[in-house]
C-alpha atoms as a PDB file:
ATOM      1  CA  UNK A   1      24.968  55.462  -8.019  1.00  0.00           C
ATOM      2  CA  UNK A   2      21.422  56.635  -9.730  1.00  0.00           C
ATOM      3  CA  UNK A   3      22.845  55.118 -12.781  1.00  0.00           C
ATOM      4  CA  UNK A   4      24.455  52.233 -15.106  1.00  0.00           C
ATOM      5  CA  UNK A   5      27.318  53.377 -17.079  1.00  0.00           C
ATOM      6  CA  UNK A   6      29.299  51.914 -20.264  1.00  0.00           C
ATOM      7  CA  UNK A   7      32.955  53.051 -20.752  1.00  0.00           C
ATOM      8  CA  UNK A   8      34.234  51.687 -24.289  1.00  0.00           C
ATOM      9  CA  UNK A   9      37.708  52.676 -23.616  1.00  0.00           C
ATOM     10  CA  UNK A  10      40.136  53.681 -20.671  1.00  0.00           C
ATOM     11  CA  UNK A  11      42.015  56.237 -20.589  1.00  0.00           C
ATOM     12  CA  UNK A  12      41.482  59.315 -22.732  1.00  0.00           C
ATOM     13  CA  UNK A  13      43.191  61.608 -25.066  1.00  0.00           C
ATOM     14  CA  UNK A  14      41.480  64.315 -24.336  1.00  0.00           C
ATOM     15  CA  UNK A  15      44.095  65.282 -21.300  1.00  0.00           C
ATOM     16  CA  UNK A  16      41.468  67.321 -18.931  1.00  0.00           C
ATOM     17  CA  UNK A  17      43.645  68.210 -15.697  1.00  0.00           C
ATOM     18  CA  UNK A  18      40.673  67.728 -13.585  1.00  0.00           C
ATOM     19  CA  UNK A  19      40.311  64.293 -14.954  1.00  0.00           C
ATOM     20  CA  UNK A  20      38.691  62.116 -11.897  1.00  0.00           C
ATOM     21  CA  UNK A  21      39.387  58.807 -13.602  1.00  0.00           C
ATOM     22  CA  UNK A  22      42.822  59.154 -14.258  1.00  0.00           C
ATOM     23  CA  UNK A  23      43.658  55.619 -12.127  1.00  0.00           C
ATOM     24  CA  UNK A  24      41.478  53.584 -14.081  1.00  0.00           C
ATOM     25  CA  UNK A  25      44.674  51.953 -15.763  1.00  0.00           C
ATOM     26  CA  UNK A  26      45.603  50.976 -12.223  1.00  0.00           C
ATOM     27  CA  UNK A  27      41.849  49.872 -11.250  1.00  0.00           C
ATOM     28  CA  UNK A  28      41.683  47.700 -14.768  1.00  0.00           C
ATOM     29  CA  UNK A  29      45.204  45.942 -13.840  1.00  0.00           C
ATOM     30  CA  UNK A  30      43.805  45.308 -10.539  1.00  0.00           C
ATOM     31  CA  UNK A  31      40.875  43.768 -11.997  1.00  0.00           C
ATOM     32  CA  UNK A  32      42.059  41.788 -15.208  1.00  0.00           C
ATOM     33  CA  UNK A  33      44.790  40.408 -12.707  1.00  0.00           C
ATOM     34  CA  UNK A  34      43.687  39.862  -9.666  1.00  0.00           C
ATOM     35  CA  UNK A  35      47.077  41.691  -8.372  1.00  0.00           C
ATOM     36  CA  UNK A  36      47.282  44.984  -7.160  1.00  0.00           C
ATOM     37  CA  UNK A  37      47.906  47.447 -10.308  1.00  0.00           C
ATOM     38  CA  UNK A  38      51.286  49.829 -10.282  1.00  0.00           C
ATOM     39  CA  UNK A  39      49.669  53.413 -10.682  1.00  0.00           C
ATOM     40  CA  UNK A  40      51.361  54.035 -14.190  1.00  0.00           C
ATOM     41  CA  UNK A  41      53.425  57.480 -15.425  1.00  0.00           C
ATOM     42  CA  UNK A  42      50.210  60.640 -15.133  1.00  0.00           C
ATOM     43  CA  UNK A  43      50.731  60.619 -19.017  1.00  0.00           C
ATOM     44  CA  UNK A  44      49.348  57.110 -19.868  1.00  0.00           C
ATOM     45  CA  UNK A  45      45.959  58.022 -19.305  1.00  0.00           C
ATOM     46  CA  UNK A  46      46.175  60.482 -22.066  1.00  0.00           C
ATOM     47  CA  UNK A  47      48.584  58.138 -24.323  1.00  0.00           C
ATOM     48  CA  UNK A  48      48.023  54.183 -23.309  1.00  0.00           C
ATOM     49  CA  UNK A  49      44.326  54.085 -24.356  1.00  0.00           C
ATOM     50  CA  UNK A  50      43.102  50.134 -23.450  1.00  0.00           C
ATOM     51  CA  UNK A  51      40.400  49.531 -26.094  1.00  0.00           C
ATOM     52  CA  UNK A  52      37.581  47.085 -24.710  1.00  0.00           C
ATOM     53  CA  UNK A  53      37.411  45.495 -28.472  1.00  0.00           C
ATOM     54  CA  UNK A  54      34.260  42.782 -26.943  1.00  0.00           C
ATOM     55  CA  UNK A  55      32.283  45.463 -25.588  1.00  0.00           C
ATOM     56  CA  UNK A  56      29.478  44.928 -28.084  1.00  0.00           C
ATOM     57  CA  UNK A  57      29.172  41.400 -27.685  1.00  0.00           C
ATOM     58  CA  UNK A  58      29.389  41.242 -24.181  1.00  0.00           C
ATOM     59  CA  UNK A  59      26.562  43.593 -23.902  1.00  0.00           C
ATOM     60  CA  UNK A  60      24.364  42.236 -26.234  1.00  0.00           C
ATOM     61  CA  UNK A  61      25.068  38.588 -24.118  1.00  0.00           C
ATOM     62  CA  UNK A  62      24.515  40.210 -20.706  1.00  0.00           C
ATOM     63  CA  UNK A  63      22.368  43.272 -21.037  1.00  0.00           C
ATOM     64  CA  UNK A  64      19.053  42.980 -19.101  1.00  0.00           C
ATOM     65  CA  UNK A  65      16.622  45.512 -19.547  1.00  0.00           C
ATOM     66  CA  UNK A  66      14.507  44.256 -16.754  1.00  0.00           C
ATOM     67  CA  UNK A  67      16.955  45.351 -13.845  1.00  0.00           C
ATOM     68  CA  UNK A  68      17.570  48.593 -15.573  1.00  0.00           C
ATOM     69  CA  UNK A  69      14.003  49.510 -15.155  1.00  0.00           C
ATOM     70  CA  UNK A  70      13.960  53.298 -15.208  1.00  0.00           C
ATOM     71  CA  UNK A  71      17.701  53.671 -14.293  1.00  0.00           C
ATOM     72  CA  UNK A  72      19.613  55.024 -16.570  1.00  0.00           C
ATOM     73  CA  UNK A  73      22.181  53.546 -18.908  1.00  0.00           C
ATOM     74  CA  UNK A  74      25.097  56.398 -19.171  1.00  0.00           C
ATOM     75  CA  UNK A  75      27.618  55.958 -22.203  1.00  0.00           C
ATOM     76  CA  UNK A  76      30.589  58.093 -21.095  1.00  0.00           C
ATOM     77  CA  UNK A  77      30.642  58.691 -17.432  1.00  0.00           C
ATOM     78  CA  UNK A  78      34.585  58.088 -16.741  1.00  0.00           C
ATOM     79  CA  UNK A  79      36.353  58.211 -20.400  1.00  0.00           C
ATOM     80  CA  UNK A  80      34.991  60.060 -24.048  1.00  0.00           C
ATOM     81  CA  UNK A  81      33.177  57.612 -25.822  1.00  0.00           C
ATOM     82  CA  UNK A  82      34.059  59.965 -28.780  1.00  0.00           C
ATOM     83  CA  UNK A  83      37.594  60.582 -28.280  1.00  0.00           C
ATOM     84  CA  UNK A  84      39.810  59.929 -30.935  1.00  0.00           C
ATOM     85  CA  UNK A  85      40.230  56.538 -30.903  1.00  0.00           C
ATOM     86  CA  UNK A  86      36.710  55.890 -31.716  1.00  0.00           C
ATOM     87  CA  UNK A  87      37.397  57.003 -35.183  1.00  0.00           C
ATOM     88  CA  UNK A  88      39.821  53.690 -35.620  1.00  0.00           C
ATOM     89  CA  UNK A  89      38.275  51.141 -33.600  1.00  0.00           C
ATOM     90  CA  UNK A  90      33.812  52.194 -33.707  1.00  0.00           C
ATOM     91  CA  UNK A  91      33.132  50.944 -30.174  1.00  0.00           C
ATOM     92  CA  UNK A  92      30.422  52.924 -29.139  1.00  0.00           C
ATOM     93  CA  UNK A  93      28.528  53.099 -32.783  1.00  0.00           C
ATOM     94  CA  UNK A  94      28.554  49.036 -32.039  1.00  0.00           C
ATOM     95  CA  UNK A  95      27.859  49.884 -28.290  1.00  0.00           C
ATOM     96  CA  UNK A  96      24.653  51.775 -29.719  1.00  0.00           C
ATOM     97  CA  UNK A  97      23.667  49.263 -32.795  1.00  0.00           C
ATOM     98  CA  UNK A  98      23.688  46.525 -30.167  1.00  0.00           C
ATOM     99  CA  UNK A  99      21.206  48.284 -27.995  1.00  0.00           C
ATOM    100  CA  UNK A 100      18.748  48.354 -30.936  1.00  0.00           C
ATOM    101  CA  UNK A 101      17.831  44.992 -30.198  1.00  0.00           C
ATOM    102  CA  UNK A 102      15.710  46.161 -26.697  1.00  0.00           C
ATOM    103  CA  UNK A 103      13.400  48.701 -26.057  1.00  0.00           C
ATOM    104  CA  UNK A 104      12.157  51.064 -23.232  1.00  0.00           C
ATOM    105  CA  UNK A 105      15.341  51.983 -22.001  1.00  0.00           C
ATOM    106  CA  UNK A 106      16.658  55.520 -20.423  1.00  0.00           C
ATOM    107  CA  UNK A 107      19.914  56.270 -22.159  1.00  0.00           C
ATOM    108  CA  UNK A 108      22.370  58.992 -21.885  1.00  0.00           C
ATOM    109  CA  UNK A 109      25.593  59.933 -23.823  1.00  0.00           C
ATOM    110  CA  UNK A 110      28.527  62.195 -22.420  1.00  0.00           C
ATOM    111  CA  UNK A 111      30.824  63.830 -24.589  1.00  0.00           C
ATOM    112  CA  UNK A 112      32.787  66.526 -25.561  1.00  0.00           C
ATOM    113  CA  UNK A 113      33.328  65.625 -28.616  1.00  0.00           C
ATOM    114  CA  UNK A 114      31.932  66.714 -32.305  1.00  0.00           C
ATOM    115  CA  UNK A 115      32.704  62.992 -33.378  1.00  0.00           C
ATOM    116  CA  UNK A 116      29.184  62.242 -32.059  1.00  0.00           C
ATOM    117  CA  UNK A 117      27.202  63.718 -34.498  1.00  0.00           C
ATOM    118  CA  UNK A 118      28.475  61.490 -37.130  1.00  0.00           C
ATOM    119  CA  UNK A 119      26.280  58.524 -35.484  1.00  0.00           C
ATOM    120  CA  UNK A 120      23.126  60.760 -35.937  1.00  0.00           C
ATOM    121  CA  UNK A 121      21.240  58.130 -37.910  1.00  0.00           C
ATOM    122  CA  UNK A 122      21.838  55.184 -35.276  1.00  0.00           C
ATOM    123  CA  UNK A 123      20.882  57.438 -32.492  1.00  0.00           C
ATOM    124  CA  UNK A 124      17.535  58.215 -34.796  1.00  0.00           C
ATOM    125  CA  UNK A 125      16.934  54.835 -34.778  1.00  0.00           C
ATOM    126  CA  UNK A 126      17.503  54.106 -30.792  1.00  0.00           C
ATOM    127  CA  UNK A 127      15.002  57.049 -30.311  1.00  0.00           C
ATOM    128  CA  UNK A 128      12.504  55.267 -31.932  1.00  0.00           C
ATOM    129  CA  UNK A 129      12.908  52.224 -29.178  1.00  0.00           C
ATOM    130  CA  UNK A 130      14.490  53.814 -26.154  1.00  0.00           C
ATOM    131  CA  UNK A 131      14.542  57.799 -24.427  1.00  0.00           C
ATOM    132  CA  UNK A 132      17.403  58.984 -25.783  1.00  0.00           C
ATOM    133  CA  UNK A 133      19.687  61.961 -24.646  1.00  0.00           C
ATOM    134  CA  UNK A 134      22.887  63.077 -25.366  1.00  0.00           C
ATOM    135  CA  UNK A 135      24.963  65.527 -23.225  1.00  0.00           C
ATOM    136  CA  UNK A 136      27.814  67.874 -24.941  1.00  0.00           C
ATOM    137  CA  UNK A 137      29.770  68.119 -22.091  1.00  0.00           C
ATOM    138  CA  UNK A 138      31.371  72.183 -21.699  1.00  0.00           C
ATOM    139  CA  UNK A 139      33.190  74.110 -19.566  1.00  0.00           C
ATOM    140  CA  UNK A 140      33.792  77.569 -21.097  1.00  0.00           C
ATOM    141  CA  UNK A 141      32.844  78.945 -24.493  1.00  0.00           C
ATOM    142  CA  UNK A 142      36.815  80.810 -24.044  1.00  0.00           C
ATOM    143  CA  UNK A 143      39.151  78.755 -26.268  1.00  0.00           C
ATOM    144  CA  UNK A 144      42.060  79.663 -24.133  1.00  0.00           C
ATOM    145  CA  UNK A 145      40.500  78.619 -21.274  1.00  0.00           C
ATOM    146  CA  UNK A 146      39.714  74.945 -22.658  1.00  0.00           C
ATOM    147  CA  UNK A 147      43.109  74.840 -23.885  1.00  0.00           C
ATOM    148  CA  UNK A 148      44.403  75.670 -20.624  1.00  0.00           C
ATOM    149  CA  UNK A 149      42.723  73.175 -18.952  1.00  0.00           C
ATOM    150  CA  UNK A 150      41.751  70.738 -21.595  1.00  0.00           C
ATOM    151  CA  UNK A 151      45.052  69.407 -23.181  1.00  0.00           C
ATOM    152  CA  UNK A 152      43.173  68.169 -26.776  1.00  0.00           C
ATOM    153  CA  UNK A 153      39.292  68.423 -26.356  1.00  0.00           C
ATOM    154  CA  UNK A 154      37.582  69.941 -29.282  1.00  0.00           C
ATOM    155  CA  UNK A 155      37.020  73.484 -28.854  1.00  0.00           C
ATOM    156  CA  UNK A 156      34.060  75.419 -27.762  1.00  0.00           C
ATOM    157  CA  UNK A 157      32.149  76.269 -31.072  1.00  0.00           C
ATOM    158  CA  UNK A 158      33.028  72.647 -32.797  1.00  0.00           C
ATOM    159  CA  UNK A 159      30.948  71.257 -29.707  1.00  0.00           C
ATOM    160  CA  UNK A 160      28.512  73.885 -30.763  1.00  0.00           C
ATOM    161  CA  UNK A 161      28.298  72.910 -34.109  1.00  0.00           C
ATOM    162  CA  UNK A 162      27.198  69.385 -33.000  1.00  0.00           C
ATOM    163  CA  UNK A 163      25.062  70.240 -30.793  1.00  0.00           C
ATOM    164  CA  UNK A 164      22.982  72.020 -33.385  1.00  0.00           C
ATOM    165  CA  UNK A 165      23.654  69.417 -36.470  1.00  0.00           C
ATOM    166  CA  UNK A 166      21.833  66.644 -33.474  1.00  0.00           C
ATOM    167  CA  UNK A 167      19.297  69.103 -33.146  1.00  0.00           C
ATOM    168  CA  UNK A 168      18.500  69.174 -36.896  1.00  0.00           C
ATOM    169  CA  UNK A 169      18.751  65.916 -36.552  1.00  0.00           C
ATOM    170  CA  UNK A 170      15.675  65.373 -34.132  1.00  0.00           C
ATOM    171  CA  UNK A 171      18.081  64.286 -31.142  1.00  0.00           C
ATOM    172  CA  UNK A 172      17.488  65.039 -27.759  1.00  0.00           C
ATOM    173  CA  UNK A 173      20.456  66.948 -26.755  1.00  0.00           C
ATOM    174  CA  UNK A 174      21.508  69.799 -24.409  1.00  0.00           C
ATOM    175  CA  UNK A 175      25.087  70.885 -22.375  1.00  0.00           C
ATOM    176  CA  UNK A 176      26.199  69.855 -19.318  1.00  0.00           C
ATOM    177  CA  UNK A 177      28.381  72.570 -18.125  1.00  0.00           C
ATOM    178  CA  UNK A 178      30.819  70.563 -16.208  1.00  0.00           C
ATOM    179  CA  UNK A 179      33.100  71.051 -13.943  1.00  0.00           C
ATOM    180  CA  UNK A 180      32.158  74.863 -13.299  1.00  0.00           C
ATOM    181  CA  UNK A 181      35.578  76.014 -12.298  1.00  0.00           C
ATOM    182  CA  UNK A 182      35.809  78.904  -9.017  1.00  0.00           C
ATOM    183  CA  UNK A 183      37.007  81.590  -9.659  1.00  0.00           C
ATOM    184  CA  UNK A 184      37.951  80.111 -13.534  1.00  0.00           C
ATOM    185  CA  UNK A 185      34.637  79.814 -15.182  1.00  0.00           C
ATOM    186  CA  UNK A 186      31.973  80.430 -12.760  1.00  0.00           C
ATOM    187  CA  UNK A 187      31.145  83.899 -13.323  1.00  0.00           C
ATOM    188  CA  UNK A 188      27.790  85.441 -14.844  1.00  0.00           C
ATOM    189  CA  UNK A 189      29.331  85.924 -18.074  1.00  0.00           C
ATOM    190  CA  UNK A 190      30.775  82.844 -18.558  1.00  0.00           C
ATOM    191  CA  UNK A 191      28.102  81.138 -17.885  1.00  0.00           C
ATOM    192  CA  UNK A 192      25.134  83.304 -19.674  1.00  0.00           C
ATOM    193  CA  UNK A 193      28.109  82.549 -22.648  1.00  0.00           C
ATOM    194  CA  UNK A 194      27.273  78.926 -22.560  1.00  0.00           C
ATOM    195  CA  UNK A 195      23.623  79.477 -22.241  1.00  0.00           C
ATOM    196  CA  UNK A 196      23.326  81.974 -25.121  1.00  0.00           C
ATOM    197  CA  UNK A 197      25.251  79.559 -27.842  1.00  0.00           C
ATOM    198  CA  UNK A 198      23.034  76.338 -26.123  1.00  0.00           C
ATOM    199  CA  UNK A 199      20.232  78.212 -26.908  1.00  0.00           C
ATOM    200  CA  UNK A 200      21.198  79.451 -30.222  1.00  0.00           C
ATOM    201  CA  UNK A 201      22.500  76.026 -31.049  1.00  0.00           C
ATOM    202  CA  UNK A 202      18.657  75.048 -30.664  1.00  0.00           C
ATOM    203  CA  UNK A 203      19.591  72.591 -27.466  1.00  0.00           C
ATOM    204  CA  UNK A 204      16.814  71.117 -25.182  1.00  0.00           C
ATOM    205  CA  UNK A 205      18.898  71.727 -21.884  1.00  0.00           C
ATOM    206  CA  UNK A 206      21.592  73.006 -20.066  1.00  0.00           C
ATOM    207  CA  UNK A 207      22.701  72.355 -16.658  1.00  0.00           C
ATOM    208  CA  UNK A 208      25.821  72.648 -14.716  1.00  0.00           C
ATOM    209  CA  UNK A 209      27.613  71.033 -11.739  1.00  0.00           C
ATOM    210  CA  UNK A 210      30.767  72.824  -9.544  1.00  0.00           C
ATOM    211  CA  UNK A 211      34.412  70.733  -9.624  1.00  0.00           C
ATOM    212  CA  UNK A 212      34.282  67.991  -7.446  1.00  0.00           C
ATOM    213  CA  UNK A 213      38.282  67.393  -6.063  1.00  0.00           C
ATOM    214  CA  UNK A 214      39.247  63.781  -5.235  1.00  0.00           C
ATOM    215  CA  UNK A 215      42.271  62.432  -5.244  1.00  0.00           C
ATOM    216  CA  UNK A 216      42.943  61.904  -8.979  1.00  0.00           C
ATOM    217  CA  UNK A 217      41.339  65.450 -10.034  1.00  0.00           C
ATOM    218  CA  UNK A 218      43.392  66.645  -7.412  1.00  0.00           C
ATOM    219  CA  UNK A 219      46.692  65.639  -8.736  1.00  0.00           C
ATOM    220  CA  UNK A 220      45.895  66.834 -12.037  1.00  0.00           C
ATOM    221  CA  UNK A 221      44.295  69.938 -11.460  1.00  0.00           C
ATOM    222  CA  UNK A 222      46.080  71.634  -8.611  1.00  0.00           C
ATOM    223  CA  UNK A 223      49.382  71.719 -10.101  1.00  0.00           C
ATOM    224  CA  UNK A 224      48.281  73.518 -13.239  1.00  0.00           C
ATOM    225  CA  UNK A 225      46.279  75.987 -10.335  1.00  0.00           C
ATOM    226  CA  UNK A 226      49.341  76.385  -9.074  1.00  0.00           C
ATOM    227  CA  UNK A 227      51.263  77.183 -12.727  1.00  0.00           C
ATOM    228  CA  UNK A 228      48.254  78.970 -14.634  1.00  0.00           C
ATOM    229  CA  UNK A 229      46.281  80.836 -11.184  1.00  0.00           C
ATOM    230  CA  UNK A 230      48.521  81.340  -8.414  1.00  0.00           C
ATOM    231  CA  UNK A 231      46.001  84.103  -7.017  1.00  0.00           C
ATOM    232  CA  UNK A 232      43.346  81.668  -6.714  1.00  0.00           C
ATOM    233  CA  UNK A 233      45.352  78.452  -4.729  1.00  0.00           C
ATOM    234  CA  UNK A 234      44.870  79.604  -1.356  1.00  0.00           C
ATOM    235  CA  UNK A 235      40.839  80.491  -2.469  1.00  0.00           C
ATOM    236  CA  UNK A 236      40.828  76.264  -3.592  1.00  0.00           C
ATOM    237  CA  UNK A 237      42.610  75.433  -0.191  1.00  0.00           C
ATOM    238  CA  UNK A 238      40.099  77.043   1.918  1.00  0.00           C
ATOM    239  CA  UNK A 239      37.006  76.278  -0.188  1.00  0.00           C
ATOM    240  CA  UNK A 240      37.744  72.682  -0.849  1.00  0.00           C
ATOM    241  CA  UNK A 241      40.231  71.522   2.044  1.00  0.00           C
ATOM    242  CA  UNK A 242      40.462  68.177   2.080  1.00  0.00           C
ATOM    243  CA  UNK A 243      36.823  67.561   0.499  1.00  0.00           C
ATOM    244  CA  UNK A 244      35.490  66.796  -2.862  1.00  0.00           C
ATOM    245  CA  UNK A 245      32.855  69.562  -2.734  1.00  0.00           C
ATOM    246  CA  UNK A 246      33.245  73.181  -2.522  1.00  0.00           C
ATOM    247  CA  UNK A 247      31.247  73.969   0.559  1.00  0.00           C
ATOM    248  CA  UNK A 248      27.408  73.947   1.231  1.00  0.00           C
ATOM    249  CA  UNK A 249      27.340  77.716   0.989  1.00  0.00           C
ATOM    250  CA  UNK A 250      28.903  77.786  -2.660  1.00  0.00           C
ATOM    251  CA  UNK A 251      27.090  74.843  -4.149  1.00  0.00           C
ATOM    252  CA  UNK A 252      24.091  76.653  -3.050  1.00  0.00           C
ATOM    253  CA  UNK A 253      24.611  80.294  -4.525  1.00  0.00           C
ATOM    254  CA  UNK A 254      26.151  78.430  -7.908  1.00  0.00           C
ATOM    255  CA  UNK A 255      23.135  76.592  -8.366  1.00  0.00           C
ATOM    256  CA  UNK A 256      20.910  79.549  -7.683  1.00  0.00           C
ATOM    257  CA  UNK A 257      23.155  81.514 -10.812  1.00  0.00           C
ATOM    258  CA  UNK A 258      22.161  78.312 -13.038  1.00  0.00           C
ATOM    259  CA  UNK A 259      18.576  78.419 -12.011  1.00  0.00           C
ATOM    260  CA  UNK A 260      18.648  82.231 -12.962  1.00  0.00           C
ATOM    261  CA  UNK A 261      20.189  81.735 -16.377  1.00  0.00           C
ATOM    262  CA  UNK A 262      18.050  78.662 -16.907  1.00  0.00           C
ATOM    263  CA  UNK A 263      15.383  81.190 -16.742  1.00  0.00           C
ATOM    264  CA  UNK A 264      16.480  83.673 -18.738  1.00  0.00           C
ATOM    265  CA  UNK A 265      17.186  81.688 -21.487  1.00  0.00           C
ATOM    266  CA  UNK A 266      14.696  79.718 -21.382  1.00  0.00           C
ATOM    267  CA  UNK A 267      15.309  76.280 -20.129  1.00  0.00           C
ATOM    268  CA  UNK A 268      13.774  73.829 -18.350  1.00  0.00           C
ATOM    269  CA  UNK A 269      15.323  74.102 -14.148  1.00  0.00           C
ATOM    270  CA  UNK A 270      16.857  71.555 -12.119  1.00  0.00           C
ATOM    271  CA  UNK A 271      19.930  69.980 -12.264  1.00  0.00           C
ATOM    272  CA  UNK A 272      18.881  67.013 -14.530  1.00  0.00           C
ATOM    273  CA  UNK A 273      18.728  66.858 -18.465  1.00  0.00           C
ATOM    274  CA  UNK A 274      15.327  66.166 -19.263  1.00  0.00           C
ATOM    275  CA  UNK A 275      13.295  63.425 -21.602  1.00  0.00           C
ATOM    276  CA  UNK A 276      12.652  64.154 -24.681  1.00  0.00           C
ATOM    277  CA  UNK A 277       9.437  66.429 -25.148  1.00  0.00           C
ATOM    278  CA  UNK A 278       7.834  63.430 -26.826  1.00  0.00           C
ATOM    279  CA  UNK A 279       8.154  60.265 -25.399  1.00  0.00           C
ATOM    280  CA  UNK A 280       9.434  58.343 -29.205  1.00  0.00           C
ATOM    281  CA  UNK A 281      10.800  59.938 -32.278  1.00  0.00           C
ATOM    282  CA  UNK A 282       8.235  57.799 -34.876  1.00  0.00           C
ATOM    283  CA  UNK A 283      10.050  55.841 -37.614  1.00  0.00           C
END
């Protein structure tokens, strides 16, 4: 992969039905044991969070900044580093403080949730050492939609809301609008929706990326389809088949749509978030 990533916990309350990590209980079994895992009940994921408590202290023993190079170091690529159970246990504000002690690194926070904003002042202080750059993760600026297909994320205009106190607060932040759901949320509308309250919100970027299907998102996802958008199932079976990816042909005309509303509103193109504008914040 084009990056390193940090998950503090696995599993995740949040409950997204296109969830891709949702075996990570089984993978962490496999690996803490050394025997292979028994794939627990679909509902652990969302309810048997595993807390990594040393996390901190194992990265500040391990971390070396010199085989990062330019890579970058993504907080948030599986589970929410902000889901609720950060509240009680802190792991990625300690994840964060411990990476004050290097500089020059690229690093990137995913989340969907408003919780981030209260760590404002330590992610102040990383910009002052490291390029900095957190992503509000969003798929639709409907409620019912995220509710739908988001069990218990925040809704749409709390993520807003944190998105623009970061922005006040001199973070580099923007939306990743991910996964871009067809025939669900990949319309113009929806889409210039997300763009319009990014850009009122004051964010830096805003990019998007289609579903991808594997087998966990599959088992997640496809039987809501089937429940909540029984018109669109036999669309999914002949886009997606037995693929991750949508098709060439879609992935193409979606990411022309983005580049258009990129445009329009005003943001920077490509699929990538970019570095902040200037290359420190100053103490």
């Amino acid at each position: 992969m084009g990056f390193w990533s940090i998950n503090p916990y696995v599993g995740c309350e949040f409950g997204c039905s296109y969830c891709y990590a949702r075996r990570t209980h089984e993978w962490t079994l496999e690996r803490t044991t050394g025997k292979p895992g028994i794939e627990p009940p679909h509902e652990s994921f969302e309810h048997n969070i595993l807390v990594k408590h040393s996390a901190p202290d194992v990265l500040l023993r391990t971390l070396e900044p010199g085989k990062l190079g330019n890579t970058p170091l993504v907080i948030g690529t599986a589970t929410d580093p902000y889901q609720p159970a950060e509240r009680k246990f802190g792991l990625t504000r300690r994840l964060l403080q411990a990476l004050l002690h290097h500089r020059g690194l690229r690093i990137r926070i995913i989340t969907k949730s408003p919780l981030v904003a209260r760590d404002i002042d330590v992610l102040r202080e990383l910009s002052t050492r490291h390029q900095v750059g957190v992503n509000i993760s969003i798929g639709s600026m409907d409620p019912g939609i995220i509710r739908c297909l988001e069990a218990k994320s925040p809704l749409p205009h709390a993520r807003m809301r944190a998105l623009h106190r970061l922005i006040e607060g001199k973070i580099n932040a923007g939306i990743m609008i991910a996964p871009i759901l067809p025939g669900i949320t990949d319309g113009w509308a929806q889409l210039a929706a997300l763009m319009e309250a990014a850009r009122q919100a004051g964010a830096h970027w805003a990019v998007g990326y289609p579903l991808r299907l594997g087998p966990a998102a599959r088992a997640g996802f496809l039987p809501l389809l089937r429940r909540k958008f029984p018109d669109l199932v036999e669309r999914y079976e002949r886009r997606y088949g037995n693929n991750q990816h949508a098709g060439k042909q879609y992935e193409a005309a979606l990411e022309k749509r983005i580049a258009s509303l990129q445009e329009a509103f005003g943001f920077p193109p490509g699929r990538l978030e970019t570095d902040s504008p200037q290359p420190l914040l100053t103490s």
